[in-house]
C-alpha atoms as a PDB file:
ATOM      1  CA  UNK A   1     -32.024  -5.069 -42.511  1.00  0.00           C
ATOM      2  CA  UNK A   2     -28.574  -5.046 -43.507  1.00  0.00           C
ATOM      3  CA  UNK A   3     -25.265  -3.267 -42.622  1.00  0.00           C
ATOM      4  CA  UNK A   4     -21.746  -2.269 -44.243  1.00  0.00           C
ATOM      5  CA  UNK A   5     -18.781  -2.867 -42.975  1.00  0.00           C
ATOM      6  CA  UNK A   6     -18.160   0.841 -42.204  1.00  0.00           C
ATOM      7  CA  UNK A   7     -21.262   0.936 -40.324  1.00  0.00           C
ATOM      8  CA  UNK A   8     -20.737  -2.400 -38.205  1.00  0.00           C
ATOM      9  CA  UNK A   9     -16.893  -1.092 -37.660  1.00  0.00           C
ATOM     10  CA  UNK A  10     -18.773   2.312 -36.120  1.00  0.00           C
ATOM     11  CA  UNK A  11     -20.922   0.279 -34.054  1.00  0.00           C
ATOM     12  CA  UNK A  12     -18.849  -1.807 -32.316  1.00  0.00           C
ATOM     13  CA  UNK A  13     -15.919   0.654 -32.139  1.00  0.00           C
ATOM     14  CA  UNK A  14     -13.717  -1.853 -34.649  1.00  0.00           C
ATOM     15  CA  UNK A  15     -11.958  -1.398 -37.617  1.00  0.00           C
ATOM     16  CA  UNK A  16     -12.801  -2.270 -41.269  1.00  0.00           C
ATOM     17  CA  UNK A  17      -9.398  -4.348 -41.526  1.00  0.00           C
ATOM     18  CA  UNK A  18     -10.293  -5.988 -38.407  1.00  0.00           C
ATOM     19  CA  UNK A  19     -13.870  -7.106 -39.846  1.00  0.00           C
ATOM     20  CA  UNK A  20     -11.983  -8.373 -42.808  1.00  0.00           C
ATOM     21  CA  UNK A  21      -9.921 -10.509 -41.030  1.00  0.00           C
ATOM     22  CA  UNK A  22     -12.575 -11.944 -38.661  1.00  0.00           C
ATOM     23  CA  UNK A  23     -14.222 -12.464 -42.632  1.00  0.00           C
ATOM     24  CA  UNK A  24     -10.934 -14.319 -43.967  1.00  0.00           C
ATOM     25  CA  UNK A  25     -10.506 -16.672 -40.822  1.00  0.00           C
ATOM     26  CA  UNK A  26     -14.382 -17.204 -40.866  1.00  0.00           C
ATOM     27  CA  UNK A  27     -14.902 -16.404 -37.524  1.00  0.00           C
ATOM     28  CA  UNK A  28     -17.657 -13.607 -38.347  1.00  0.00           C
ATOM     29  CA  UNK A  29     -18.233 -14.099 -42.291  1.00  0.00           C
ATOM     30  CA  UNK A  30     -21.201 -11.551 -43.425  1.00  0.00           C
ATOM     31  CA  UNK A  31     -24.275 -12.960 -43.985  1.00  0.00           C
ATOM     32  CA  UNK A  32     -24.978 -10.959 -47.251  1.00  0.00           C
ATOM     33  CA  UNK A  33     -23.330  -9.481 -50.274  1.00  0.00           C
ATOM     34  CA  UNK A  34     -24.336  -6.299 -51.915  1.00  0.00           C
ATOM     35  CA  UNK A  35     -24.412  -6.743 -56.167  1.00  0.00           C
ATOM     36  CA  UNK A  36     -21.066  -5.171 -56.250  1.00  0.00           C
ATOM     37  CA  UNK A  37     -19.641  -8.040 -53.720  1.00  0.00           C
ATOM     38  CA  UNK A  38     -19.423  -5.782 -50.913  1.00  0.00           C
ATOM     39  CA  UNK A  39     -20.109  -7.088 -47.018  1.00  0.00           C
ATOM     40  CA  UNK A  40     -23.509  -6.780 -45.485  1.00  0.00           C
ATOM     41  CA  UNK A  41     -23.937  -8.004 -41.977  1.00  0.00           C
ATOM     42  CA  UNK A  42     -27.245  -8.880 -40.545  1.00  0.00           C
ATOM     43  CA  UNK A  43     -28.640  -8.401 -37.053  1.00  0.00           C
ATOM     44  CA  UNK A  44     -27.610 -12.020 -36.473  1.00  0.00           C
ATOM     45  CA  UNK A  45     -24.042 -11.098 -37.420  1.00  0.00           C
ATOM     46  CA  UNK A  46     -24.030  -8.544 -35.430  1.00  0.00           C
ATOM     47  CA  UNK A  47     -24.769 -10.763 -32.304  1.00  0.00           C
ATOM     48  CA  UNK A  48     -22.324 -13.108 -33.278  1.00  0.00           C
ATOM     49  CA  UNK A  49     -19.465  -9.855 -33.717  1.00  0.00           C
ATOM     50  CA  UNK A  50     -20.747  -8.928 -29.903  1.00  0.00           C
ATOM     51  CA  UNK A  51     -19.995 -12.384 -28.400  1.00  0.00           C
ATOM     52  CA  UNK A  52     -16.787 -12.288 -30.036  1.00  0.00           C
ATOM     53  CA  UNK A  53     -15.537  -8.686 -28.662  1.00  0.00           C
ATOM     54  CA  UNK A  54     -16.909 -10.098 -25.448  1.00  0.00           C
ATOM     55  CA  UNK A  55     -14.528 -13.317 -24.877  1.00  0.00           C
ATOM     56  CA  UNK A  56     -11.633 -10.918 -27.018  1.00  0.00           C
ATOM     57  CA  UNK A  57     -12.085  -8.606 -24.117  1.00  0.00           C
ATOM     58  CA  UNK A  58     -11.144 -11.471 -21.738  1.00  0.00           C
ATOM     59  CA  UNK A  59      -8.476 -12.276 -23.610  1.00  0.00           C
ATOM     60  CA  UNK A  60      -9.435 -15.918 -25.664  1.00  0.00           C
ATOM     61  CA  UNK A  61      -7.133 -16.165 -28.524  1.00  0.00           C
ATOM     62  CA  UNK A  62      -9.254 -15.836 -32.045  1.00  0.00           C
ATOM     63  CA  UNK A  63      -9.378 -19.790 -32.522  1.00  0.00           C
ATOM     64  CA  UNK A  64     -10.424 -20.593 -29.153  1.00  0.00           C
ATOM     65  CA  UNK A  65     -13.514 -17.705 -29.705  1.00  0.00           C
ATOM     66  CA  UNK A  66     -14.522 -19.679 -32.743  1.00  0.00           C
ATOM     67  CA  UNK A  67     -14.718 -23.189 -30.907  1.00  0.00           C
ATOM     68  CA  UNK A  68     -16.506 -21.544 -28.562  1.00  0.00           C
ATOM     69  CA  UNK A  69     -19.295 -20.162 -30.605  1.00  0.00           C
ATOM     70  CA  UNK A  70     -19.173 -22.622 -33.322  1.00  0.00           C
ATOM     71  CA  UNK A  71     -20.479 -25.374 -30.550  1.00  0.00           C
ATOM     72  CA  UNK A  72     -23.447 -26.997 -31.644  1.00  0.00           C
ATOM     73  CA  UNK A  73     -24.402 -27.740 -27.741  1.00  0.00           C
ATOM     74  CA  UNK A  74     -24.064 -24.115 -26.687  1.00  0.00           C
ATOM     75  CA  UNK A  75     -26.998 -21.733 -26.650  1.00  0.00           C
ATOM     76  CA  UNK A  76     -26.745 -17.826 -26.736  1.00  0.00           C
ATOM     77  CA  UNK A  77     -28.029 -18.315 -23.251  1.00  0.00           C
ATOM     78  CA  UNK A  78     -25.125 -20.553 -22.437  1.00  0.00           C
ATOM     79  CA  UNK A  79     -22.747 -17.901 -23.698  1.00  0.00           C
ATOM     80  CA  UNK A  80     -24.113 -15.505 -21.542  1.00  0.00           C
ATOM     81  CA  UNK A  81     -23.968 -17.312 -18.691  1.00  0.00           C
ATOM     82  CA  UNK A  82     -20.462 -18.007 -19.181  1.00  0.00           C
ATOM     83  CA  UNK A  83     -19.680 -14.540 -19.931  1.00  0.00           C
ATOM     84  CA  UNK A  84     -21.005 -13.550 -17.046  1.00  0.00           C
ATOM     85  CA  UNK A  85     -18.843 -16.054 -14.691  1.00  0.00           C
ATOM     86  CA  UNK A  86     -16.049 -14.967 -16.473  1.00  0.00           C
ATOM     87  CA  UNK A  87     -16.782 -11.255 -15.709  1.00  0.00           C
ATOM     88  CA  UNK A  88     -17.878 -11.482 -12.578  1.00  0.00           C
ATOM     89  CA  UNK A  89     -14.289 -12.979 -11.694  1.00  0.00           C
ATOM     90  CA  UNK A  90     -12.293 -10.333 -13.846  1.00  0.00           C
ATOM     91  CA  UNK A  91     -14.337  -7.540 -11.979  1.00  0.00           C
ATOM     92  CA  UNK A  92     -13.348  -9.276  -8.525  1.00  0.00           C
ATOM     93  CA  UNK A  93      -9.726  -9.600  -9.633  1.00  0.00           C
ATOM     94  CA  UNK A  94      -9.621  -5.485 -11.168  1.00  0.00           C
ATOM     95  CA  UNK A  95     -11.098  -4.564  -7.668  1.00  0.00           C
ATOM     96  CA  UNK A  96      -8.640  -5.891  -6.107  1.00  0.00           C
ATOM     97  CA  UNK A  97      -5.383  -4.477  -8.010  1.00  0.00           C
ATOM     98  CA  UNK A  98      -7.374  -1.418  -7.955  1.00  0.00           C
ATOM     99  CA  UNK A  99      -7.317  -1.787  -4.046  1.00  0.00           C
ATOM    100  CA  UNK A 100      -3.584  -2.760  -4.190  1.00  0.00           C
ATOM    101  CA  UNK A 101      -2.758   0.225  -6.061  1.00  0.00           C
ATOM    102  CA  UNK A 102      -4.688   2.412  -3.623  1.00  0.00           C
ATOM    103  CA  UNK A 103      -2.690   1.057  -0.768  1.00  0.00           C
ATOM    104  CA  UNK A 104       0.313   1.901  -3.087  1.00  0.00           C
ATOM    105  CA  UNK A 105      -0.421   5.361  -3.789  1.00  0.00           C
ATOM    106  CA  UNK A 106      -1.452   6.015   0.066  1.00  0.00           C
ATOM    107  CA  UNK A 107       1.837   4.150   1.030  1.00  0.00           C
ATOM    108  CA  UNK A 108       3.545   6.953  -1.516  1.00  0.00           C
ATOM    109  CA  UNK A 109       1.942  10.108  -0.628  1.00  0.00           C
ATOM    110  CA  UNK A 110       2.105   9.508   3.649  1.00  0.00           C
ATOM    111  CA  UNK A 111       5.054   9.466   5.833  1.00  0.00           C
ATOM    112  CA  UNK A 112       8.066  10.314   5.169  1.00  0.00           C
ATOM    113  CA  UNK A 113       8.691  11.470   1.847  1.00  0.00           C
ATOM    114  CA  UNK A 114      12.522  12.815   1.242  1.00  0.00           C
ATOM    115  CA  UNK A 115      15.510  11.530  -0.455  1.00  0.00           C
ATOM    116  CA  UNK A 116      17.955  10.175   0.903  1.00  0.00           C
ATOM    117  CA  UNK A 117      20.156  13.494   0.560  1.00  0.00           C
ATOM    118  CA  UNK A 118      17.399  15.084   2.805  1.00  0.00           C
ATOM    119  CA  UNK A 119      17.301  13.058   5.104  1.00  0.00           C
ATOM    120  CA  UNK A 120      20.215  12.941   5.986  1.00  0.00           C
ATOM    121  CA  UNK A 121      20.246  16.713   6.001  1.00  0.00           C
ATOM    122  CA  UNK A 122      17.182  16.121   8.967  1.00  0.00           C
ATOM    123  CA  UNK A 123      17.829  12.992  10.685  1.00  0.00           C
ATOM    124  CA  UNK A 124      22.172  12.860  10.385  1.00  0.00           C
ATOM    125  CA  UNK A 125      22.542   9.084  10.606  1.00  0.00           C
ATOM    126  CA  UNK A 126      19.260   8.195  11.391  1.00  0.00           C
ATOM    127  CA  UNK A 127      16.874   6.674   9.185  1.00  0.00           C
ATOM    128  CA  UNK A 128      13.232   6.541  10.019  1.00  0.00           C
ATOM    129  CA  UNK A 129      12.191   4.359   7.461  1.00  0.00           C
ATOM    130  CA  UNK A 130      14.362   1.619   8.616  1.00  0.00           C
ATOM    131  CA  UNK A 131      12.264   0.945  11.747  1.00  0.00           C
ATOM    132  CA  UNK A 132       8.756   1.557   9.320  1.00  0.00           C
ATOM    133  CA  UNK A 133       7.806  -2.485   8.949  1.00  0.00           C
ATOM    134  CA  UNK A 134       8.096  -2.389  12.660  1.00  0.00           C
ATOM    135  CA  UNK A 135       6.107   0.386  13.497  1.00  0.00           C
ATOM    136  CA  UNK A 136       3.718  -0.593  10.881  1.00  0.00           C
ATOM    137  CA  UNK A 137       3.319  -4.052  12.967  1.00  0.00           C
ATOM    138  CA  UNK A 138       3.222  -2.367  16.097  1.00  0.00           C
ATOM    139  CA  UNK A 139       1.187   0.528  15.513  1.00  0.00           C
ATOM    140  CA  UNK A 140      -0.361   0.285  12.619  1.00  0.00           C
ATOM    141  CA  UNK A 141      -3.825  -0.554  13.641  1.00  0.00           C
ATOM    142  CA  UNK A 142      -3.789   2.669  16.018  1.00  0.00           C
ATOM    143  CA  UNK A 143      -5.285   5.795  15.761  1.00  0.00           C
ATOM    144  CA  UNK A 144      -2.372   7.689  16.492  1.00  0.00           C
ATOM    145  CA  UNK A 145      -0.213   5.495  13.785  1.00  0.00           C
ATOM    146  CA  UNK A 146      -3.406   7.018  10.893  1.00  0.00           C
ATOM    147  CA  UNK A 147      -3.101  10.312  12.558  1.00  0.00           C
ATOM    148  CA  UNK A 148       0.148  10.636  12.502  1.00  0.00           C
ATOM    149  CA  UNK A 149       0.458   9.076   8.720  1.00  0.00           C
ATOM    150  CA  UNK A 150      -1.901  12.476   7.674  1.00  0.00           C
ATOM    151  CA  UNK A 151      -0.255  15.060   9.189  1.00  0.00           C
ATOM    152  CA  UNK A 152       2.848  14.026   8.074  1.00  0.00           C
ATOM    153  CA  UNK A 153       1.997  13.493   4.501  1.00  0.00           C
ATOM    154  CA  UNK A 154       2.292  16.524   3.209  1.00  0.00           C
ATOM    155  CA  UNK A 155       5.668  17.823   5.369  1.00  0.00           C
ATOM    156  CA  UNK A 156       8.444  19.239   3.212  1.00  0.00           C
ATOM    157  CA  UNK A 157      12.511  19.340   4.088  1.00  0.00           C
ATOM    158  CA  UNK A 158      12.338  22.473   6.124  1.00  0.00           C
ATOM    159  CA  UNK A 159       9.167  21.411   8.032  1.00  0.00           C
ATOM    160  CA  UNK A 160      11.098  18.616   9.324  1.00  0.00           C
ATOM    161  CA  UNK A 161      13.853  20.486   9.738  1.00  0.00           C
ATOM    162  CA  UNK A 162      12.006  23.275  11.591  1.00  0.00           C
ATOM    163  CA  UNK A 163      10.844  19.826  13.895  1.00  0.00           C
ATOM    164  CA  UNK A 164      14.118  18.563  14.324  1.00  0.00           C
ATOM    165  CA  UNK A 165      15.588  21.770  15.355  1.00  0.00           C
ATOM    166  CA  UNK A 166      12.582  22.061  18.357  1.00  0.00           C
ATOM    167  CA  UNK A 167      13.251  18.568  19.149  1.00  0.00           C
ATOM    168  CA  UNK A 168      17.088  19.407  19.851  1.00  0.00           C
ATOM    169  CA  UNK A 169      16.634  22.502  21.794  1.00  0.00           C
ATOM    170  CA  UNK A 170      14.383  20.740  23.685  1.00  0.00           C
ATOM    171  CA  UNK A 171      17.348  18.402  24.294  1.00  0.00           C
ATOM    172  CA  UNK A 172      19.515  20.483  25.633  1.00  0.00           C
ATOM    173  CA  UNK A 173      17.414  22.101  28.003  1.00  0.00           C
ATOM    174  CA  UNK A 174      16.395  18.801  29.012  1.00  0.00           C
ATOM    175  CA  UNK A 175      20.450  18.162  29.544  1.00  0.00           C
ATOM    176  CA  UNK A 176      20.864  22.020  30.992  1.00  0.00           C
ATOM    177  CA  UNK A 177      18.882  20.254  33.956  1.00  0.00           C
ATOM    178  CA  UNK A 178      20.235  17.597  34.449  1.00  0.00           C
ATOM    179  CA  UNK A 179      23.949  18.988  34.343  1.00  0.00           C
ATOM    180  CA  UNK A 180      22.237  21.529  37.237  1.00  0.00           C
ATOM    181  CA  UNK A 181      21.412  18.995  39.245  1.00  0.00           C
ATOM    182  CA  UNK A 182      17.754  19.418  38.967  1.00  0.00           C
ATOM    183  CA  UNK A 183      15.439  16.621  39.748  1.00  0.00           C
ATOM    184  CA  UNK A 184      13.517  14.952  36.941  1.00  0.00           C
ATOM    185  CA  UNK A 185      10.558  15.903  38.978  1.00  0.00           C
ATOM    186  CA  UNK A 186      11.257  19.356  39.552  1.00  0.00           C
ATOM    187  CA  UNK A 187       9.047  22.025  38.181  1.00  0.00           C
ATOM    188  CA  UNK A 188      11.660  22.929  34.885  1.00  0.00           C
ATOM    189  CA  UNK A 189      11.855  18.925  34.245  1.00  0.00           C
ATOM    190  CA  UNK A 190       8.062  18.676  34.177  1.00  0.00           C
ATOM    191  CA  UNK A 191       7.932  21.411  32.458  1.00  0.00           C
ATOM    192  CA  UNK A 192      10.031  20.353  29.834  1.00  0.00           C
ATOM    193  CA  UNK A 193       8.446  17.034  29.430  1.00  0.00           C
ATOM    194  CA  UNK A 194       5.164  18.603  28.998  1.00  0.00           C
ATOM    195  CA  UNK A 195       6.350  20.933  26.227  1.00  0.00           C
ATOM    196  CA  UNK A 196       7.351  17.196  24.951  1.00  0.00           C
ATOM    197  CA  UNK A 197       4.301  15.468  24.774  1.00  0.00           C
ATOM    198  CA  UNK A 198       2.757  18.886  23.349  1.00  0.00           C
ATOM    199  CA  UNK A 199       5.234  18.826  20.724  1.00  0.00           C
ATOM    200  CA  UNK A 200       4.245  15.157  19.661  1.00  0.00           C
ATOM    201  CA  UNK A 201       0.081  16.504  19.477  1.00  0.00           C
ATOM    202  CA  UNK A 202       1.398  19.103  17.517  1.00  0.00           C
ATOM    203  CA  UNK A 203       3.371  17.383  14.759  1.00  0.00           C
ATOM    204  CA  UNK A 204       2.444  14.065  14.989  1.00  0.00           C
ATOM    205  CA  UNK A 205      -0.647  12.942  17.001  1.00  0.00           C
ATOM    206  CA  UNK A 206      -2.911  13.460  20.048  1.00  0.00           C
ATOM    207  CA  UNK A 207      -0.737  12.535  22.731  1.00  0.00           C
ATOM    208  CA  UNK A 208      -2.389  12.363  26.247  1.00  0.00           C
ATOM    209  CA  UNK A 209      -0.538  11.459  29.199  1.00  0.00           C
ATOM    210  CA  UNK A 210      -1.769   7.762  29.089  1.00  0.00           C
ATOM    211  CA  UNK A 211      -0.073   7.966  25.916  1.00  0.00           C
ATOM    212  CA  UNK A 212       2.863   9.782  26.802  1.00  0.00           C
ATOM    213  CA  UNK A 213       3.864   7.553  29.441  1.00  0.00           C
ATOM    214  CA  UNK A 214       4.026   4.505  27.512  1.00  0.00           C
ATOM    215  CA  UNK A 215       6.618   6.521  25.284  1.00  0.00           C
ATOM    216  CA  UNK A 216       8.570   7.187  28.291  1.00  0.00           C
ATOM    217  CA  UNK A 217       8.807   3.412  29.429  1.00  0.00           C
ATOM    218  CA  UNK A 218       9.741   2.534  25.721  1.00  0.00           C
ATOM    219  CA  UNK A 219      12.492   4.952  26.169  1.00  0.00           C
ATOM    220  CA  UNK A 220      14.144   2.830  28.719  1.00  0.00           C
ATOM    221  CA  UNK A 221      12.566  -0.567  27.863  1.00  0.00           C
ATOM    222  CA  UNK A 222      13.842  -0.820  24.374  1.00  0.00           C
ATOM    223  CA  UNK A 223      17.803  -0.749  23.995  1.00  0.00           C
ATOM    224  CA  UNK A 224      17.421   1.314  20.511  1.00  0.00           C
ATOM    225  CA  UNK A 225      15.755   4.483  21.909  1.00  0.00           C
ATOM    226  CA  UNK A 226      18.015   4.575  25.028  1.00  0.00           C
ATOM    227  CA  UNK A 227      20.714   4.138  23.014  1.00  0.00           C
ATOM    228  CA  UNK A 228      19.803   6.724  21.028  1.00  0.00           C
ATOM    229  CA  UNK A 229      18.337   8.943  23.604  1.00  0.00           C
ATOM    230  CA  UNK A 230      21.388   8.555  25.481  1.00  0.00           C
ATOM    231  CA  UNK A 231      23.772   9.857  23.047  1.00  0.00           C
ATOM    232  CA  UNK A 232      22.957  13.647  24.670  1.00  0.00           C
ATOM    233  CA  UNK A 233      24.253  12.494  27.486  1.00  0.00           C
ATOM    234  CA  UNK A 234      24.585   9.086  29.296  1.00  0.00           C
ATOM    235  CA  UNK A 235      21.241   8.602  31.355  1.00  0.00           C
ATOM    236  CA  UNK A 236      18.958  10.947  29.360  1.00  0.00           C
ATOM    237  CA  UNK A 237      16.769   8.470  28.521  1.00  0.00           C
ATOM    238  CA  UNK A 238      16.145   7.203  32.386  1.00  0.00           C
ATOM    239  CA  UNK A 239      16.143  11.333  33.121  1.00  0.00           C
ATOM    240  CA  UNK A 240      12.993  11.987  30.160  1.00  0.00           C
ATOM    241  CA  UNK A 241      11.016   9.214  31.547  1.00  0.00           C
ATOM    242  CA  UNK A 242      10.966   9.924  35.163  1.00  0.00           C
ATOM    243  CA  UNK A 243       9.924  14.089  34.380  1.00  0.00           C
ATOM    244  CA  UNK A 244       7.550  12.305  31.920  1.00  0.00           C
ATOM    245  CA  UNK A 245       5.981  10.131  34.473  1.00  0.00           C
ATOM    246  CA  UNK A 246       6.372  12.965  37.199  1.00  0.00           C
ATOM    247  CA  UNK A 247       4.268  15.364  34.738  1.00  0.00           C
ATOM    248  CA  UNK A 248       1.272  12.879  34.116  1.00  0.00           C
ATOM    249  CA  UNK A 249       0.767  12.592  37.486  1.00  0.00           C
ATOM    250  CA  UNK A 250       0.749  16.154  38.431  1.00  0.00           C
ATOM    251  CA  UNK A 251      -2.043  16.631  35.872  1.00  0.00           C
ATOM    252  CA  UNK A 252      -3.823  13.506  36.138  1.00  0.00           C
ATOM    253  CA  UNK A 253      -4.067  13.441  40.319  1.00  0.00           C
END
């Protein structure tokens, strides 16, 4: 049984000018002519037009194909072999760009997602993606790091801004007591700092007290938050961690 050209083209999802040229460079010349001189392919030719889509596919240059199947040692079985190797490794390598782009697109669509006019509008000076490779290498493995990632991911300007404003009241009340005199582990200071670690469960993660009194020693152990803490008013940062640590332990005794 024989085939046109048109039909082979349909079949292997070619075109006619692309059999023709495979034809002229005798890399696939048909096997038959009709009486008017037109191309018939055979079933043979047909295999022969499969293996050379295949190594096209993973990109061998025309003359290269051609050496290939034109070797008098090789065996259709060889050729499948090698096609499979060959597969087998571009699958491997398209898994993992398709993986890379999935960490992409997650990296894109979490976090912290606002121009650079916006944030500013939120944060004033700060920038929270300056400190993100650190976090990322400090955190990133956590559960609260992925938690906080999701819930964040889809926060616009104002919800930040709605978070920021919280976060500053809180502030000043926080600075209200200590202007007063009040002791960081009076009932209004614990107080405070527990509306602060409910804030964090609330917009960011699960914050327990375990939790929250780590934060409160970073506050004073790391130069950058104190400094920054601090800013309300010298010794705010000292003040937050002592009603922090003064509210664990009133729940946690």
């Amino acid at each position: 049984m024989s085939y046109s050209v048109g039909q082979v083209a349909g079949f292997a999802g070619v075109t006619v000018r692309t059999l023709h040229h495979y034809d002229d460079i005798g890399l696939l010349v048909p096997s038959e002519r009709s009486h008017a001189g037109h191309r018939r392919y055979s079933d043979a030719d047909l295999d022969r037009l499969q293996q050379i889509l295949f190594y096209r596919e993973l990109g061998f240059p025309l003359d290269e194909v051609a050496v290939l199947l034109d070797d008098p040692a090789a065996d259709p079985r060889e050729h499948l072999r090698r096609q499979h190797e060959l597969l087998t490794a571009r699958i491997e390598k398209l898994q993992k760009m398709a993986a890379a782009v999935e960490h992409a697109m997650e990296a894109r669509s979490m976090g912290i997602n606002l121009t650079p006019e916006e944030k500013f509008e939120v944060f004033g000076d700060f920038d929270p993606d300056q400190y993100e490779e650190e976090v990322q290498e400090r955190w990133g493995d956590t559960d609260a790091y992925r938690q906080s990632r999701e819930r964040t991911a889809s926060y616009t300007k104002e919800d930040w801004q709605r978070i920021q404003a919280e976060t500053d009241e809180l502030t000043r009340r926080f600075v209200a007591l200590m202007e007063a005199g009040e002791p960081a582990d009076s009932e209004a200071a614990m107080d405070a700092a527990e509306e602060h670690r409910q804030g964090i469960s609330r917009h960011h993660y699960d914050c327990g007290y375990e939790m929250h009194t780590c934060l409160g020693e970073m506050y004073v152990s790391d130069e950058r938050f104190t400094r920054n803490l601090d800013q309300a008013r010298p010794g705010f940062a000292a003040y937050l961690r002592d009603a922090i640590l003064a509210n664990a332990a009133r729940h946690t005794s």
